[in-house]
PDB file of N, CA and C in Angstrom:
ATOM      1  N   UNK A   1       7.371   1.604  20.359  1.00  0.00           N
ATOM      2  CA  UNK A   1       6.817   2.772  19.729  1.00  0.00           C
ATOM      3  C   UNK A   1       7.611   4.031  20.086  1.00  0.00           C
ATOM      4  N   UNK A   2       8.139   3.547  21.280  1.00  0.00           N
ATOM      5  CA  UNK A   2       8.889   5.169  21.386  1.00  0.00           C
ATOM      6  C   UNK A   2      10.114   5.481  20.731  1.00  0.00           C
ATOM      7  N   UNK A   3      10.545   4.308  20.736  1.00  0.00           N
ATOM      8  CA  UNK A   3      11.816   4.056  19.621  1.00  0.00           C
ATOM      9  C   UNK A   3      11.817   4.868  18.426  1.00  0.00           C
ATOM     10  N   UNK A   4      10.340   4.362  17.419  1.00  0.00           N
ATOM     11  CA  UNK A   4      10.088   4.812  16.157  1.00  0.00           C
ATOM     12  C   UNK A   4      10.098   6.229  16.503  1.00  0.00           C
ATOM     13  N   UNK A   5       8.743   6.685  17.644  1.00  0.00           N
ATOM     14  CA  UNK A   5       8.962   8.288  17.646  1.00  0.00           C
ATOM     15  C   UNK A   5      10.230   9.084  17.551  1.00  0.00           C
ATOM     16  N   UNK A   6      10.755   8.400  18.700  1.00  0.00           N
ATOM     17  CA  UNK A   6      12.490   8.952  18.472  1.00  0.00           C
ATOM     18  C   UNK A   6      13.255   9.219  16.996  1.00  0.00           C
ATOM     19  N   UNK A   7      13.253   7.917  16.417  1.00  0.00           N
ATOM     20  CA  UNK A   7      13.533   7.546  15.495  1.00  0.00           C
ATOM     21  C   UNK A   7      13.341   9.240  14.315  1.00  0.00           C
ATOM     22  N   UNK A   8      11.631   8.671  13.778  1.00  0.00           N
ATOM     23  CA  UNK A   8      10.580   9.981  13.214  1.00  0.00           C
ATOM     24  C   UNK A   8      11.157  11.248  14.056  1.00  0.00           C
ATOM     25  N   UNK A   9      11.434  11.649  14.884  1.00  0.00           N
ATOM     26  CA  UNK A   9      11.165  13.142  15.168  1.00  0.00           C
ATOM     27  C   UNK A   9      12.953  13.251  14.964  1.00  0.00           C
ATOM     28  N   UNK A  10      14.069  12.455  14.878  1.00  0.00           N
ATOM     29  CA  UNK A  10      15.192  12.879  14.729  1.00  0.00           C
ATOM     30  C   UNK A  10      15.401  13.277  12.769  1.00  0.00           C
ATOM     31  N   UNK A  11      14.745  12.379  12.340  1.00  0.00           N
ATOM     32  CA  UNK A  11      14.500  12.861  11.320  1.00  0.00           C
ATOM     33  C   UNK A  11      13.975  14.279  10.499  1.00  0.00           C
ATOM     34  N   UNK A  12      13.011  14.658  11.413  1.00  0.00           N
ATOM     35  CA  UNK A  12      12.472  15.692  11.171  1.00  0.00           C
ATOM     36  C   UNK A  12      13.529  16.736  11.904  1.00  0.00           C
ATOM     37  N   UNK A  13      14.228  16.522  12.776  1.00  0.00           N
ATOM     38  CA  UNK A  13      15.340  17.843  12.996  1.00  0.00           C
ATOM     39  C   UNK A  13      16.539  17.288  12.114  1.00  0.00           C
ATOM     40  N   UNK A  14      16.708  16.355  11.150  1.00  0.00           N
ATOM     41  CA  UNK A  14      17.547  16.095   9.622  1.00  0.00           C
ATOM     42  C   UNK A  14      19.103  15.438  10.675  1.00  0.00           C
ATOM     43  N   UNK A  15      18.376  14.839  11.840  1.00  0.00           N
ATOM     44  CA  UNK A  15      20.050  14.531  12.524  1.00  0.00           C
ATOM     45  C   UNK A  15      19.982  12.854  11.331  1.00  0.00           C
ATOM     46  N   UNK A  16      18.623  12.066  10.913  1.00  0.00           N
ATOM     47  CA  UNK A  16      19.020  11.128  10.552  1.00  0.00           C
ATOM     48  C   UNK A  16      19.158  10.928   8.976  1.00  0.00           C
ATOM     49  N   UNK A  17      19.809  10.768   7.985  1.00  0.00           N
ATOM     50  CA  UNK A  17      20.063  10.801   6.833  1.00  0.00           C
ATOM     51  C   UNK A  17      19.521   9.920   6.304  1.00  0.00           C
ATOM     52  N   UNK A  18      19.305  10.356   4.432  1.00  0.00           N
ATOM     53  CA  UNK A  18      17.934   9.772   3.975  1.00  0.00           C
ATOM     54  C   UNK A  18      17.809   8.214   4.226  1.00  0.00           C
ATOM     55  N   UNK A  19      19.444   8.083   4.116  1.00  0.00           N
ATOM     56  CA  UNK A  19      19.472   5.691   3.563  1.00  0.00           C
ATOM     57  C   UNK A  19      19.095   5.501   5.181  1.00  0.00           C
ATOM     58  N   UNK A  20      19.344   6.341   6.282  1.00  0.00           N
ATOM     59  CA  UNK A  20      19.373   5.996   7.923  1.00  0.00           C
ATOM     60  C   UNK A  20      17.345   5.701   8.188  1.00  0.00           C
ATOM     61  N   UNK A  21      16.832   6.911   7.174  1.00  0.00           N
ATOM     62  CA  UNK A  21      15.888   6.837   7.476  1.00  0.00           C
ATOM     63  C   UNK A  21      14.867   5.854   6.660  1.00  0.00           C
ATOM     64  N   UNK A  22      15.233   5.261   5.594  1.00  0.00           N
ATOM     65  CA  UNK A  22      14.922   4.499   4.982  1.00  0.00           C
ATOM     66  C   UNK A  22      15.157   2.951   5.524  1.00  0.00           C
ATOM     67  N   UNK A  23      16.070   2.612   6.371  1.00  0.00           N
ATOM     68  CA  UNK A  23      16.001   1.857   7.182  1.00  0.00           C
ATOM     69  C   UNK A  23      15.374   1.761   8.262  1.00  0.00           C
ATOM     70  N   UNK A  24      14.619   3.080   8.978  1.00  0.00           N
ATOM     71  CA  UNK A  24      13.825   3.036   9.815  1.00  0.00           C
ATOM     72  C   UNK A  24      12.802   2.457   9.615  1.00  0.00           C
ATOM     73  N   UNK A  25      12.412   3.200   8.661  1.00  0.00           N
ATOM     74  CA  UNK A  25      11.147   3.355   7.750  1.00  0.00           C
ATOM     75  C   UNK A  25      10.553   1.676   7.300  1.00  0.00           C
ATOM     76  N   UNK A  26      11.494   1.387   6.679  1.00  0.00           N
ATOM     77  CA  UNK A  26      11.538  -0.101   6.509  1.00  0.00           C
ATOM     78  C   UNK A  26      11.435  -1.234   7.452  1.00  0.00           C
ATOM     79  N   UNK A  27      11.917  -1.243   8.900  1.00  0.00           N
ATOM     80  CA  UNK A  27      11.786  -2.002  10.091  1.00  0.00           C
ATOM     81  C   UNK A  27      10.437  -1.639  10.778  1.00  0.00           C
ATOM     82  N   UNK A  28       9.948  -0.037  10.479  1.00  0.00           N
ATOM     83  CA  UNK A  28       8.521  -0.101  11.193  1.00  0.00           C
ATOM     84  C   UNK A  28       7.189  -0.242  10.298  1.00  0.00           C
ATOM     85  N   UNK A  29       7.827   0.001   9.056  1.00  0.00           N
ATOM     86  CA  UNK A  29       6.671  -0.973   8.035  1.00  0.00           C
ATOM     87  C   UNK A  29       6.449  -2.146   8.300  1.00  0.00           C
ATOM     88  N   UNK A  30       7.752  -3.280   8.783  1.00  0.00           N
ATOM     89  CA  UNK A  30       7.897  -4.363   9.026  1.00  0.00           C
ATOM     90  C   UNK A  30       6.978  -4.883  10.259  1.00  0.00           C
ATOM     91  N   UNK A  31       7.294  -4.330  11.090  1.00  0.00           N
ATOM     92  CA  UNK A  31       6.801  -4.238  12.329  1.00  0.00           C
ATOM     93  C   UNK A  31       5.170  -4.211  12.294  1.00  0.00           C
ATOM     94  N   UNK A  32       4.460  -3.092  11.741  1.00  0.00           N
ATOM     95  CA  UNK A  32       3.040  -3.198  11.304  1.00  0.00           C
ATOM     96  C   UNK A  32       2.143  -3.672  10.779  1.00  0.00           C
ATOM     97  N   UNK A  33       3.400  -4.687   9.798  1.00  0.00           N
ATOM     98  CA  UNK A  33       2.718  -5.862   8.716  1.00  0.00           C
ATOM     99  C   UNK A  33       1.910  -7.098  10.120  1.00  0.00           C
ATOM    100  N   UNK A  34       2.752  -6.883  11.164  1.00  0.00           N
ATOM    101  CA  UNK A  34       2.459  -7.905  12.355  1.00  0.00           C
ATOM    102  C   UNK A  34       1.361  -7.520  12.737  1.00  0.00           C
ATOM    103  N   UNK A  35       0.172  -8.107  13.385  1.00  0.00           N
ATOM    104  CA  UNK A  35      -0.866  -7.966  13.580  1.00  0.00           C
ATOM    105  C   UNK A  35      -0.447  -7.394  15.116  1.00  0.00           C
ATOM    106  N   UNK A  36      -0.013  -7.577  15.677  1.00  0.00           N
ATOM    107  CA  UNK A  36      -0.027  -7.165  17.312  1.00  0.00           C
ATOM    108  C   UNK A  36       0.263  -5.815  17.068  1.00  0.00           C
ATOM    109  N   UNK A  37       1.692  -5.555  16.700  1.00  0.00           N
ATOM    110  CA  UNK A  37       1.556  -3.839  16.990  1.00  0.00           C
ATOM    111  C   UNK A  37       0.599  -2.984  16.412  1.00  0.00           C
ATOM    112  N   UNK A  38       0.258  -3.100  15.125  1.00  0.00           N
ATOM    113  CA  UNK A  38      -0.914  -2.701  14.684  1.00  0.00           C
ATOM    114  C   UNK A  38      -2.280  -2.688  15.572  1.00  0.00           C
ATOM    115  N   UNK A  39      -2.494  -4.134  15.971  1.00  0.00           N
ATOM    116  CA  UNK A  39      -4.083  -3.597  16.986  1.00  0.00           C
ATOM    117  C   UNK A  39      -3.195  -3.036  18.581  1.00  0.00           C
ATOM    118  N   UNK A  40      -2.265  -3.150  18.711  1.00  0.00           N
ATOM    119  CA  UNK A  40      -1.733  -2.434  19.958  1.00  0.00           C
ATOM    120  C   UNK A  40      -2.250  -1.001  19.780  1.00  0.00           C
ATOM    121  N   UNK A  41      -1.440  -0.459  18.399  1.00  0.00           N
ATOM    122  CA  UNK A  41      -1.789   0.939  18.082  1.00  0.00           C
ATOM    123  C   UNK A  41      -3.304   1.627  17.796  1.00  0.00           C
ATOM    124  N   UNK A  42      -3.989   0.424  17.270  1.00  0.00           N
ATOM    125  CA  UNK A  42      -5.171   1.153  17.296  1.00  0.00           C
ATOM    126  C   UNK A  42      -6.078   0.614  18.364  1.00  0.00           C
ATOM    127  N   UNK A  43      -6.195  -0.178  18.820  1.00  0.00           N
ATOM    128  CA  UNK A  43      -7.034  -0.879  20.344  1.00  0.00           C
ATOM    129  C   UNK A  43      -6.711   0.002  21.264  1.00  0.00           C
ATOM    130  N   UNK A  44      -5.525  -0.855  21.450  1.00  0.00           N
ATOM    131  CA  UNK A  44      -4.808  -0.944  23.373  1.00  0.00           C
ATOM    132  C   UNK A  44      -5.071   0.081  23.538  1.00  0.00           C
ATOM    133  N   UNK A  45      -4.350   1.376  23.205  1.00  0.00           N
ATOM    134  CA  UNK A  45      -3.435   2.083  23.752  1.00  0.00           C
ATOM    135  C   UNK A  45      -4.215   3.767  23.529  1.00  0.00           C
ATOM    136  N   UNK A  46      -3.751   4.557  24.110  1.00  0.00           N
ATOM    137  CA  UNK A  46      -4.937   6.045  24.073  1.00  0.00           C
ATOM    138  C   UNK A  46      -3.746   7.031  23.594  1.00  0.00           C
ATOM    139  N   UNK A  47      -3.376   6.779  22.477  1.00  0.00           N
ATOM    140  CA  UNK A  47      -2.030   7.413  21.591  1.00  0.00           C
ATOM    141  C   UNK A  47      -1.670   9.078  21.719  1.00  0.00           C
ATOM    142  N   UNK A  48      -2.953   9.661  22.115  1.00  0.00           N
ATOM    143  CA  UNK A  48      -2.863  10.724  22.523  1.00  0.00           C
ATOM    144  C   UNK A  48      -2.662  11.114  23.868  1.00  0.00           C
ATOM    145  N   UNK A  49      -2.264  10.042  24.464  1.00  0.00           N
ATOM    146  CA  UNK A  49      -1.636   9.984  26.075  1.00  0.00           C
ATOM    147  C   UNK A  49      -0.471  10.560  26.078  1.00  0.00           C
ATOM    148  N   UNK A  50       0.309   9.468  25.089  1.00  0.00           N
ATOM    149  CA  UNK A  50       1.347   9.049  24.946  1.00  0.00           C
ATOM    150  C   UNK A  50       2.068   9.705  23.646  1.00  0.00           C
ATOM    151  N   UNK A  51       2.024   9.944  22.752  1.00  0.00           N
ATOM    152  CA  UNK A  51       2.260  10.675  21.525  1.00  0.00           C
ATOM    153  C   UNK A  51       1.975  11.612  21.008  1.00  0.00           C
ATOM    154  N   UNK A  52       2.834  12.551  19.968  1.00  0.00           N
ATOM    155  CA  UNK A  52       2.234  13.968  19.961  1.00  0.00           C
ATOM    156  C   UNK A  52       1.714  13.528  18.439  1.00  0.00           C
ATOM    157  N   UNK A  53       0.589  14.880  18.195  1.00  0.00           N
ATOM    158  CA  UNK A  53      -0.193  14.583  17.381  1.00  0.00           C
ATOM    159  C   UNK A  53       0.300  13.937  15.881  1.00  0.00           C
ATOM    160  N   UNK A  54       1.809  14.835  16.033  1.00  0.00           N
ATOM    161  CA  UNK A  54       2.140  14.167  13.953  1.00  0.00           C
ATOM    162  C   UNK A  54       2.966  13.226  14.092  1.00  0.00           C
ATOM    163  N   UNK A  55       3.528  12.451  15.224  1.00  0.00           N
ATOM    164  CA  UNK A  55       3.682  11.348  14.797  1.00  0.00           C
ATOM    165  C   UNK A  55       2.952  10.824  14.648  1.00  0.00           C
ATOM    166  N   UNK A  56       1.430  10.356  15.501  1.00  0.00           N
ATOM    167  CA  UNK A  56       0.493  10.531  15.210  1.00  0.00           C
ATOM    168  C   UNK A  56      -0.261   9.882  14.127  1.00  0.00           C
ATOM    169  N   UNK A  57      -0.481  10.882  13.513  1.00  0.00           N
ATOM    170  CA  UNK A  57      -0.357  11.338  11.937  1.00  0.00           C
ATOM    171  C   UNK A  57       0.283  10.309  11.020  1.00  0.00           C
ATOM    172  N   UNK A  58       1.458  10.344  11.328  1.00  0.00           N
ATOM    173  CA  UNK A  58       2.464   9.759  10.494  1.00  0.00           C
ATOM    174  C   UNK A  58       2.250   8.057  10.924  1.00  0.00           C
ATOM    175  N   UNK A  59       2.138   7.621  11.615  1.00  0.00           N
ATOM    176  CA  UNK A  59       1.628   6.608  11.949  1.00  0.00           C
ATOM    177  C   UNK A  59       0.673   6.280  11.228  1.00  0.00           C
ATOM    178  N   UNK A  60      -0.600   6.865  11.451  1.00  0.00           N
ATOM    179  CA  UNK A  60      -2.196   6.489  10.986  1.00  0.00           C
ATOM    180  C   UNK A  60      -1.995   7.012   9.162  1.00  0.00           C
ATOM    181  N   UNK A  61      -1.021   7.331   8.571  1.00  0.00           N
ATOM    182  CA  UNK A  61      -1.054   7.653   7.441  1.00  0.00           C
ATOM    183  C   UNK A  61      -0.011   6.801   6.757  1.00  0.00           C
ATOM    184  N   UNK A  62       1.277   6.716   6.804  1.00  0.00           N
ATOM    185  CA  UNK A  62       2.193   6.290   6.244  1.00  0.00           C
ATOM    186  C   UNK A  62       2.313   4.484   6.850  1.00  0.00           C
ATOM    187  N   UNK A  63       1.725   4.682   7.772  1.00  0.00           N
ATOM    188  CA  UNK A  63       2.220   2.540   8.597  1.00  0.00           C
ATOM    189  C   UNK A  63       0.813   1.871   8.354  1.00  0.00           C
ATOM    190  N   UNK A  64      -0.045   2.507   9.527  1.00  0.00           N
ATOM    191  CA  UNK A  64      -1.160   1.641   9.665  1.00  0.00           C
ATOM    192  C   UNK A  64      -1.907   1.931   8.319  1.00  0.00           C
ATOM    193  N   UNK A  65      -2.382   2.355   7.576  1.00  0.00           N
ATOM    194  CA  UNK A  65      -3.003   2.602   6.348  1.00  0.00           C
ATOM    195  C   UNK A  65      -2.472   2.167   5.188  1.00  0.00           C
ATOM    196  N   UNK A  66      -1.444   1.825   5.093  1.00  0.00           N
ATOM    197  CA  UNK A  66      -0.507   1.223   3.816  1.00  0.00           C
ATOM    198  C   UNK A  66      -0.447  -0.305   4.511  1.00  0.00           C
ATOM    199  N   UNK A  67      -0.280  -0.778   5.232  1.00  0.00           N
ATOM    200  CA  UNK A  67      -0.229  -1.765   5.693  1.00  0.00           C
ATOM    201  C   UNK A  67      -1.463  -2.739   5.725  1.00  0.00           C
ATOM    202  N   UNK A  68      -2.394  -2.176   6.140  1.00  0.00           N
ATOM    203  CA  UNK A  68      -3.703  -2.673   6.156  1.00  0.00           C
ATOM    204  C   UNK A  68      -4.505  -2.888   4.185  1.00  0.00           C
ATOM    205  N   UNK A  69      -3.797  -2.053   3.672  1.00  0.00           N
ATOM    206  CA  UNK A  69      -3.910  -2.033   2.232  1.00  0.00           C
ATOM    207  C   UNK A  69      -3.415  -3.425   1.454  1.00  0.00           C
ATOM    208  N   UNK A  70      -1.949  -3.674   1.764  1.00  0.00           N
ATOM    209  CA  UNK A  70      -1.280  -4.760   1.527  1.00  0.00           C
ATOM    210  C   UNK A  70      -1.204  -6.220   2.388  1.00  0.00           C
ATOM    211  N   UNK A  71      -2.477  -6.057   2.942  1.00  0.00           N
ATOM    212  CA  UNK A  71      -2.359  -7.686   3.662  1.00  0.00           C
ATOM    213  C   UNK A  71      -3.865  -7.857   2.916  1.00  0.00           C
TER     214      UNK A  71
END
């Protein structure tokens, strides 16, 4: 997960370019389709420990919510 954050927040300062981020984008869709990281993210873990609010966000909007749609 910290990867992706990394990932997401380099984006948002435009260091990663659109096809760079479309490959992100695509491996952590991937990733969420899996049942573990998904209940990791919403069970396990106290995300607001560990993460700032809009990734966050971007998580509970764009991964886990589209994902849970398509299974």
């Amino acid at each position: 997960m910290y990867t992706f954050a990394h990932a997401y927040h380099m984006r948002q300062r435009g260091v990663v370019s659109d096809n760079e981020w479309k490959g992100w984008l695509r491996w952590m869709k991937s990733a969420f389709r899996h049942d573990t990281i998904s209940k990791i993210w919403k069970n396990n873990i106290e995300v607001e420990k560990w993460f700032d609010p809009v990734f966050q966000e971007f998580i509970d909007k764009e991964l886990v919510s589209v994902t849970i749609t398509k299974q």
